[in-house]
C-alpha atoms as a PDB file:
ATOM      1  CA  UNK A   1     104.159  99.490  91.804  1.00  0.00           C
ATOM      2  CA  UNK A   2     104.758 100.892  95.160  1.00  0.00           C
ATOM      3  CA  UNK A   3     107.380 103.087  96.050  1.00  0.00           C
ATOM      4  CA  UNK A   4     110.453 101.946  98.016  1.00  0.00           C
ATOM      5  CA  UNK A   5     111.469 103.956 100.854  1.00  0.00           C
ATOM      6  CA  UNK A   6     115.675 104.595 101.009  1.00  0.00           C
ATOM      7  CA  UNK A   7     117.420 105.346 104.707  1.00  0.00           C
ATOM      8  CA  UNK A   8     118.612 107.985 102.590  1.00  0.00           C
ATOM      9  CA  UNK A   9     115.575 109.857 102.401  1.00  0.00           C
ATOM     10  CA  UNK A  10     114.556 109.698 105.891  1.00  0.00           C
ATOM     11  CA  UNK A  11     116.215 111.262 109.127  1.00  0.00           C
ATOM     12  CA  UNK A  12     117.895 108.145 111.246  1.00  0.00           C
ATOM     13  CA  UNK A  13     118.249 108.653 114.868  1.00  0.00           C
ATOM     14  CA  UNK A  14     121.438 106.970 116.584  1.00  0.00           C
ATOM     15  CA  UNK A  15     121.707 105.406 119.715  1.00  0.00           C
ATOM     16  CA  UNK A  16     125.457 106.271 121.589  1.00  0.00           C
ATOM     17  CA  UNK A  17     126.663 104.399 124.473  1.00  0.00           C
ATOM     18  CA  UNK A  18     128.175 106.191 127.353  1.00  0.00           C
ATOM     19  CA  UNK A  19     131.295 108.087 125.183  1.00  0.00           C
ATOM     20  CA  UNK A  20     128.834 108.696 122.614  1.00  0.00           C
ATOM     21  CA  UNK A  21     130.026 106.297 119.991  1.00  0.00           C
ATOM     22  CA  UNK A  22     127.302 105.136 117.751  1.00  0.00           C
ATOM     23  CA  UNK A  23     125.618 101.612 118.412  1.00  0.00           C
ATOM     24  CA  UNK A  24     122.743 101.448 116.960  1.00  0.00           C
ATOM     25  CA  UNK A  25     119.927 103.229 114.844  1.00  0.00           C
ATOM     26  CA  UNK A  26     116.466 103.461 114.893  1.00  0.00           C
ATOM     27  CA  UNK A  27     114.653 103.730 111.231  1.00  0.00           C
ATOM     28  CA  UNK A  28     111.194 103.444 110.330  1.00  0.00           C
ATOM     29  CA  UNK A  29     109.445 100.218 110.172  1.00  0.00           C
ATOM     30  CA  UNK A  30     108.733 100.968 106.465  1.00  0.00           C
ATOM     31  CA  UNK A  31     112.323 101.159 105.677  1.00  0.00           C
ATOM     32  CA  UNK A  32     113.372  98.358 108.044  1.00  0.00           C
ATOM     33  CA  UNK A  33     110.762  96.070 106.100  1.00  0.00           C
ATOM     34  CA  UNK A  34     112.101  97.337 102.699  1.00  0.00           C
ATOM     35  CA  UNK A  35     116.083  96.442 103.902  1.00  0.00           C
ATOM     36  CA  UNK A  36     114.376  92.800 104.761  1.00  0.00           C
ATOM     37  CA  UNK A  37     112.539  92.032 101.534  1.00  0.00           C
ATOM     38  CA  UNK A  38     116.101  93.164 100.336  1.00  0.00           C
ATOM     39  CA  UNK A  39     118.152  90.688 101.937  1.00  0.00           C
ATOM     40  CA  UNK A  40     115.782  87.596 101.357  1.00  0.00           C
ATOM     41  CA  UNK A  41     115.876  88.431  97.578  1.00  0.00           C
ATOM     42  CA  UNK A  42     119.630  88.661  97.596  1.00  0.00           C
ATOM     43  CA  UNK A  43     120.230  85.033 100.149  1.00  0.00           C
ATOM     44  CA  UNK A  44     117.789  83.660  97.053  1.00  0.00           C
ATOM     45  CA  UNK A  45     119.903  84.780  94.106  1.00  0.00           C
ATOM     46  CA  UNK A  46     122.857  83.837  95.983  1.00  0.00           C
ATOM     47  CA  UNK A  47     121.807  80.112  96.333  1.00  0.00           C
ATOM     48  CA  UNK A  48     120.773  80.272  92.673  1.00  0.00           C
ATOM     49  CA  UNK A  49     124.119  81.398  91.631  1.00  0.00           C
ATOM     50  CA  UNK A  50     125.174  78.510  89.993  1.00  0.00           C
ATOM     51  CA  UNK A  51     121.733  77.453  88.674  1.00  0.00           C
ATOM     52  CA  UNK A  52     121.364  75.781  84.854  1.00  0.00           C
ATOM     53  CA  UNK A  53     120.292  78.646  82.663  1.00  0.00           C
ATOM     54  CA  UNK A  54     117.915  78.451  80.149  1.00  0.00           C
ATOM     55  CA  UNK A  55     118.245  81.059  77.011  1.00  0.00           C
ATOM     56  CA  UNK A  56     114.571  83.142  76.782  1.00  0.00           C
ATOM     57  CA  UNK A  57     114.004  81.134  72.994  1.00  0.00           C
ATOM     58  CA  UNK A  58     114.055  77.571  74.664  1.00  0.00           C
ATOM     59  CA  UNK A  59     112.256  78.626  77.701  1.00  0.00           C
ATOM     60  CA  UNK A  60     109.771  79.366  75.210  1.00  0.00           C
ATOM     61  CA  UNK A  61     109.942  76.633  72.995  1.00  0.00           C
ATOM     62  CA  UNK A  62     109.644  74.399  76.280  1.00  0.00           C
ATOM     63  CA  UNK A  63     106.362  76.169  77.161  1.00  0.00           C
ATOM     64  CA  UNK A  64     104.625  75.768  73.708  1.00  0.00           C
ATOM     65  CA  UNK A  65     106.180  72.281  74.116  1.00  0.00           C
ATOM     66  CA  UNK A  66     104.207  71.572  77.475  1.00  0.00           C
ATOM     67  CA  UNK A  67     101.084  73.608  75.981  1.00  0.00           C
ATOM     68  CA  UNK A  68     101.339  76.140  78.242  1.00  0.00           C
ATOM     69  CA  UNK A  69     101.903  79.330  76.024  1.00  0.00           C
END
């Protein structure tokens, strides 16, 4: 299994407009590819929310069922 990065453990750098407010931030590509895996895992369990589910037992039953276990 292969390690995740975290923002935490690297050093971001921030972009400041002209009165030095923060606007944006520059991470590594690693991390920014981590954060995006992320989010399409989360917009998938979020349009599964309210998806039939079947208990572990009849999942198996259904597979014996269908030969496939």
């Amino acid at each position: 299994m292969k390690k995740r990065a975290t923002a935490a453990s690297y050093v971001s750098e921030y972009i400041t407009d002209a009165k030095g407010r923060r606007v944006s931030v520059v991470i590594p590509i690693e991390i920014y590819e981590d954060l995006m895996e992320d989010l399409q895992d989360l917009a998938i369990i979020a349009e599964r929310k309210n998806d039939e589910f079947i208990p572990y037992a009849e999942f198996r039953k259904q597979l014996k069922k269908n030969g496939r276990l």
